[in-house]
N, C-alpha and C. Protein backbone atom coordinates (compact mmCIF):
# COMPACT_ATOMS: atom_id res chain seq x y z
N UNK A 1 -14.07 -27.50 16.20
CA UNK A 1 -12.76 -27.19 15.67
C UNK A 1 -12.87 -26.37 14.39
N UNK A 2 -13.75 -26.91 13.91
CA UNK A 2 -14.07 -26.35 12.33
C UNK A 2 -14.45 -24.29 12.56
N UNK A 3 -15.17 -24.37 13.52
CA UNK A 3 -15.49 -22.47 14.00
C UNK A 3 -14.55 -21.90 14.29
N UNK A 4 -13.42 -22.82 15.08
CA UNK A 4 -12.27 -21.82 15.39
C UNK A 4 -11.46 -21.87 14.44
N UNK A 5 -11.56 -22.62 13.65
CA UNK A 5 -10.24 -22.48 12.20
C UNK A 5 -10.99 -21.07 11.37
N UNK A 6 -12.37 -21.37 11.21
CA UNK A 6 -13.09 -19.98 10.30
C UNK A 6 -12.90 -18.54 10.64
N UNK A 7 -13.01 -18.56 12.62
CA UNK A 7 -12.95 -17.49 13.09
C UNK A 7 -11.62 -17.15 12.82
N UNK A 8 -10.40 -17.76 12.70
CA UNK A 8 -8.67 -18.10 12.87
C UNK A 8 -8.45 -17.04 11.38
N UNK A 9 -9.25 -17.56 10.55
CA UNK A 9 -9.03 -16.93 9.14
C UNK A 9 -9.78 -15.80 9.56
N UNK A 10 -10.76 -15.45 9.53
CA UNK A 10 -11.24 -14.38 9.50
C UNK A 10 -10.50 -12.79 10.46
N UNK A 11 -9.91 -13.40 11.61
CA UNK A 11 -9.02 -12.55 11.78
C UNK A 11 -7.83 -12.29 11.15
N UNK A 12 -7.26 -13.28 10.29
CA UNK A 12 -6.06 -13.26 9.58
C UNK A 12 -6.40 -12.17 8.47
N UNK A 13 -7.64 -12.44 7.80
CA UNK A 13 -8.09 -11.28 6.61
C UNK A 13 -7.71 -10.31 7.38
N UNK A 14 -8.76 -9.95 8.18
CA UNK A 14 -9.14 -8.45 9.04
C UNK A 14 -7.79 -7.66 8.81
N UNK A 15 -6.37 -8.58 9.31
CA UNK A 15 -5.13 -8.33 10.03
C UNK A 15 -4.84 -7.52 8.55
N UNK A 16 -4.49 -8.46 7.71
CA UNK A 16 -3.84 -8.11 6.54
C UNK A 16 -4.70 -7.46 5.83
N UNK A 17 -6.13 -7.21 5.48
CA UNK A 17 -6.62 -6.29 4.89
C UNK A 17 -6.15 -4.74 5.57
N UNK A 18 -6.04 -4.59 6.86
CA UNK A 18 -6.02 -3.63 7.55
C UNK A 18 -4.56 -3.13 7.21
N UNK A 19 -3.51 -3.95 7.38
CA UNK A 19 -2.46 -3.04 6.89
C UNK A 19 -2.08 -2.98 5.65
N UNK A 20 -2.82 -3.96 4.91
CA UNK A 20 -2.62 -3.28 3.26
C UNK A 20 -3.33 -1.84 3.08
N UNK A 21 -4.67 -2.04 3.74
CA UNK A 21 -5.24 -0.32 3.82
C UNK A 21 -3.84 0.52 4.14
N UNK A 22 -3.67 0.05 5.27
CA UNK A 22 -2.60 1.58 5.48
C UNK A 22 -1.51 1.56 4.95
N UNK A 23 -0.64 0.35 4.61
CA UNK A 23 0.16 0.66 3.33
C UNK A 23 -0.01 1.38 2.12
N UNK A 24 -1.08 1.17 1.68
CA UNK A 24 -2.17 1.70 0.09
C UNK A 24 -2.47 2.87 0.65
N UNK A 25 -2.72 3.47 1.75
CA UNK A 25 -2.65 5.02 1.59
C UNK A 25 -1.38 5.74 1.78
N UNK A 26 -0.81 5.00 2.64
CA UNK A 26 0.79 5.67 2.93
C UNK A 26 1.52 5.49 0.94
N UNK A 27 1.05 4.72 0.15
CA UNK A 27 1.43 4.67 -1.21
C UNK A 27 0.81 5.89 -1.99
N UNK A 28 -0.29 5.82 -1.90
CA UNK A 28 -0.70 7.17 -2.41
C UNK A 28 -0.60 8.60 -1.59
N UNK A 29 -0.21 8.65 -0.81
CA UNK A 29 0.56 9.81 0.14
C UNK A 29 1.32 10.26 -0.27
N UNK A 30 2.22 9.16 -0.77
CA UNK A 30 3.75 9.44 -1.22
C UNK A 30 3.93 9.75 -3.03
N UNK A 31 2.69 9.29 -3.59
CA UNK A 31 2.03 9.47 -5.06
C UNK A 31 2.46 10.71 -4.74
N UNK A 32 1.01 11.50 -3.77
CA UNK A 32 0.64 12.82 -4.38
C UNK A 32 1.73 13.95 -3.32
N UNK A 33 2.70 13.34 -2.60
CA UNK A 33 4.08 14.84 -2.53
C UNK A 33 4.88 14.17 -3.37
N UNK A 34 5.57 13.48 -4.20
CA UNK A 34 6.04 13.50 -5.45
C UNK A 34 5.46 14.41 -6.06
N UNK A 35 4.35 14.36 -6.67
CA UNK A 35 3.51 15.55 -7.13
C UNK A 35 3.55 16.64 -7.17
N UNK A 36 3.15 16.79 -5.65
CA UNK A 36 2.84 18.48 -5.07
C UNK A 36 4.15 19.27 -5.23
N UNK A 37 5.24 18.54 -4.84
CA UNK A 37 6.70 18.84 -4.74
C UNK A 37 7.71 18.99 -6.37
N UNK A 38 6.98 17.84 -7.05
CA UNK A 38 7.56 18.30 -8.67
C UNK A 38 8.86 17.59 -8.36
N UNK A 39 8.78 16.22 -8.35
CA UNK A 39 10.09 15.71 -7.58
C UNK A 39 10.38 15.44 -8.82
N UNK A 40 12.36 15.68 -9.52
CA UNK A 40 12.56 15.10 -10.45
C UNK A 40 10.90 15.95 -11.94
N UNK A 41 10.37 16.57 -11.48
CA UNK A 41 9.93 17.56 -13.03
C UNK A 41 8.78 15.98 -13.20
N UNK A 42 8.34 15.21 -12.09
CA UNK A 42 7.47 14.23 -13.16
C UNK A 42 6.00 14.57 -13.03
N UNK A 43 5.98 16.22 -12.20
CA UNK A 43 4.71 16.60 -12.32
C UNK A 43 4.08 17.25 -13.79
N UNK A 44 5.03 18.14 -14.04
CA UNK A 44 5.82 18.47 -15.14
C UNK A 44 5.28 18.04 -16.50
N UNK A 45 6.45 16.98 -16.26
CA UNK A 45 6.21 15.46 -17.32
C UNK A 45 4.27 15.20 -17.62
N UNK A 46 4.00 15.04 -16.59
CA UNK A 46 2.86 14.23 -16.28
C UNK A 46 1.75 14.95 -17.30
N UNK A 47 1.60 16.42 -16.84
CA UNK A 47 0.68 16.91 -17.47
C UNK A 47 0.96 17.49 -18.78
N UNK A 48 2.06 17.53 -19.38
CA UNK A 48 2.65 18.03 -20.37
C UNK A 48 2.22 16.52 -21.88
N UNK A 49 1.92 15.36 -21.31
CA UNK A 49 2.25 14.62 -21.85
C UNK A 49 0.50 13.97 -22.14
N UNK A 50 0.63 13.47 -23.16
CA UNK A 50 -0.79 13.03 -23.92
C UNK A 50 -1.38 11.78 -23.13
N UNK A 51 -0.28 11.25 -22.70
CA UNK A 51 -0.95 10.07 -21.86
C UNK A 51 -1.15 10.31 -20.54
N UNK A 52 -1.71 11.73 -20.32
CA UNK A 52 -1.39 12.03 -18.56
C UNK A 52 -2.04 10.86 -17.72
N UNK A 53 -3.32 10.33 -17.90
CA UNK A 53 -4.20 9.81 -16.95
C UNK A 53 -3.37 7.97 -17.22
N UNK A 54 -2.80 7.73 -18.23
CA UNK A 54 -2.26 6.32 -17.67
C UNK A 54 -1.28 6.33 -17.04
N UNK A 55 -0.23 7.36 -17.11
CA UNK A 55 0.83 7.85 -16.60
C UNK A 55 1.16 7.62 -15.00
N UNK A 56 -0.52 8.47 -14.83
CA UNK A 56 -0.53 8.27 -13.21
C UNK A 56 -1.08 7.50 -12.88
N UNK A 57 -2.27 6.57 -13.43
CA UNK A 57 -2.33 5.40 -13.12
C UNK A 57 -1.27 4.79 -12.62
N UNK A 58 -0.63 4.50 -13.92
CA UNK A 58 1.15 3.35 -13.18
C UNK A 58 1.97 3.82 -12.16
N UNK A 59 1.71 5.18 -12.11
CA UNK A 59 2.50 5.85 -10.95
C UNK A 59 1.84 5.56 -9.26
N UNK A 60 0.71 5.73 -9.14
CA UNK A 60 0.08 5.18 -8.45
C UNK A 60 -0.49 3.85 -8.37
N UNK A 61 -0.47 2.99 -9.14
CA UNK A 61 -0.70 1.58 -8.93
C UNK A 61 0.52 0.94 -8.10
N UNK A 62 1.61 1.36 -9.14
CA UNK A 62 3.19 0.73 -8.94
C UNK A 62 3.15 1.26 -7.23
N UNK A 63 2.89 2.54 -6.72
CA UNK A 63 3.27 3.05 -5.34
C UNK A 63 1.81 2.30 -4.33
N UNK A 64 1.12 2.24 -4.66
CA UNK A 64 0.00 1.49 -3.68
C UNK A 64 0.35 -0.09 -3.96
N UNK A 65 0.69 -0.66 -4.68
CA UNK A 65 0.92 -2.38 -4.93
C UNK A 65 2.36 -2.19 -3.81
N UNK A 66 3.55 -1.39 -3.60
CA UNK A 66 4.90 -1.95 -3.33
C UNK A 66 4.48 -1.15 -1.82
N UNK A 67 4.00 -0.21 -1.36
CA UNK A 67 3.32 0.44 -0.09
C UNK A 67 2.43 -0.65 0.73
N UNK A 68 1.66 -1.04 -0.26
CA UNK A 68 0.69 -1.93 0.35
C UNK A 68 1.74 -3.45 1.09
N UNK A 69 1.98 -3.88 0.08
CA UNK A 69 3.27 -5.30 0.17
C UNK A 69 3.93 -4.95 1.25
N UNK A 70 4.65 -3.81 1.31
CA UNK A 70 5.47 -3.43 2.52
C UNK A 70 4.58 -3.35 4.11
N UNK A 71 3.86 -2.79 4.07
CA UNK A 71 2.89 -2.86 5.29
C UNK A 71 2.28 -3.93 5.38
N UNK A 72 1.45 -5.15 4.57
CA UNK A 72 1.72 -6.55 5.41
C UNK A 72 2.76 -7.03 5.73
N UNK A 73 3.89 -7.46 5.03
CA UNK A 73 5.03 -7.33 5.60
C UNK A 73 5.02 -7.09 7.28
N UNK A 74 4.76 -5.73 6.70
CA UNK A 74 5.50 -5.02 8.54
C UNK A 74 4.74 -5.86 9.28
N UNK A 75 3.33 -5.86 8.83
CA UNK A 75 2.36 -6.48 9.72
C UNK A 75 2.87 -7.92 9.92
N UNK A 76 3.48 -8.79 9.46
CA UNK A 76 3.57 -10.12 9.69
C UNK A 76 4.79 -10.08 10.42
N UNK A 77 5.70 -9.50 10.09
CA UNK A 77 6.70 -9.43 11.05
C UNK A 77 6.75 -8.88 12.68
N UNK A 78 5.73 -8.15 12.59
CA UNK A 78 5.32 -7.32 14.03
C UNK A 78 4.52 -8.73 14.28
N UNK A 79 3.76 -9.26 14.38
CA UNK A 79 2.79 -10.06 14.67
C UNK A 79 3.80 -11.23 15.11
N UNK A 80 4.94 -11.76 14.92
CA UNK A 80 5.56 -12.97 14.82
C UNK A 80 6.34 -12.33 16.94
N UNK A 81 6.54 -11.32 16.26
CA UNK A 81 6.77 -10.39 17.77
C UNK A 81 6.60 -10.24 18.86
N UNK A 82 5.21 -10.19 18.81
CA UNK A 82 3.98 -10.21 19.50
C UNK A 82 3.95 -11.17 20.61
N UNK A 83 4.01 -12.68 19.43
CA UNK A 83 3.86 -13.76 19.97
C UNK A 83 5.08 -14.38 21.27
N UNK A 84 5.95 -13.76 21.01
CA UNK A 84 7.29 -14.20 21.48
C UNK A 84 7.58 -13.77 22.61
N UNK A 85 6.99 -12.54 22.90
CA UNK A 85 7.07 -11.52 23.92
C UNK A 85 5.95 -11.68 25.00
């Protein structure tokens, strides 16, 4: 009982590491066309400004932390789906 509870988790990581990956890039995707695009001048801003490199830090942390969150999410909700069907 004890192997199938370990193996039980270990797919649960896999699950949710996997779509935090693709949340966390779909977050920084969306970082860098904000960017490319000059959405709102915060490309602008960004490099104009003395603190450029923490700037985008928070800009990209804040968008990979709420990207990432959202895609387990999706993932747990698709998965509940799954089961039902």
């Amino acid at each position: 009982m004890r192997l199938h509870e370990e193996r039980a988790r270990k797919e649960m990581f896999r699950f949710l590491g996997f779509h935090l990956a693709v949340g966390s890039f779909g977050g920084c995707f969306i970082g860098v066309l904000i960017l490319w695009i000059d959405l709102a001048g915060l490309r602008t801003l960004l490099w104009k400004s003395e603190d450029a490199f923490l700037m985008g830090f928070l800009l990209f942390a804040s968008l990979i932390l709420t990207f990432g969150a959202i895609g387990m999410g999706i993932g747990i909700m698709g998965k509940s789906e799954e089961r039902e069907g």
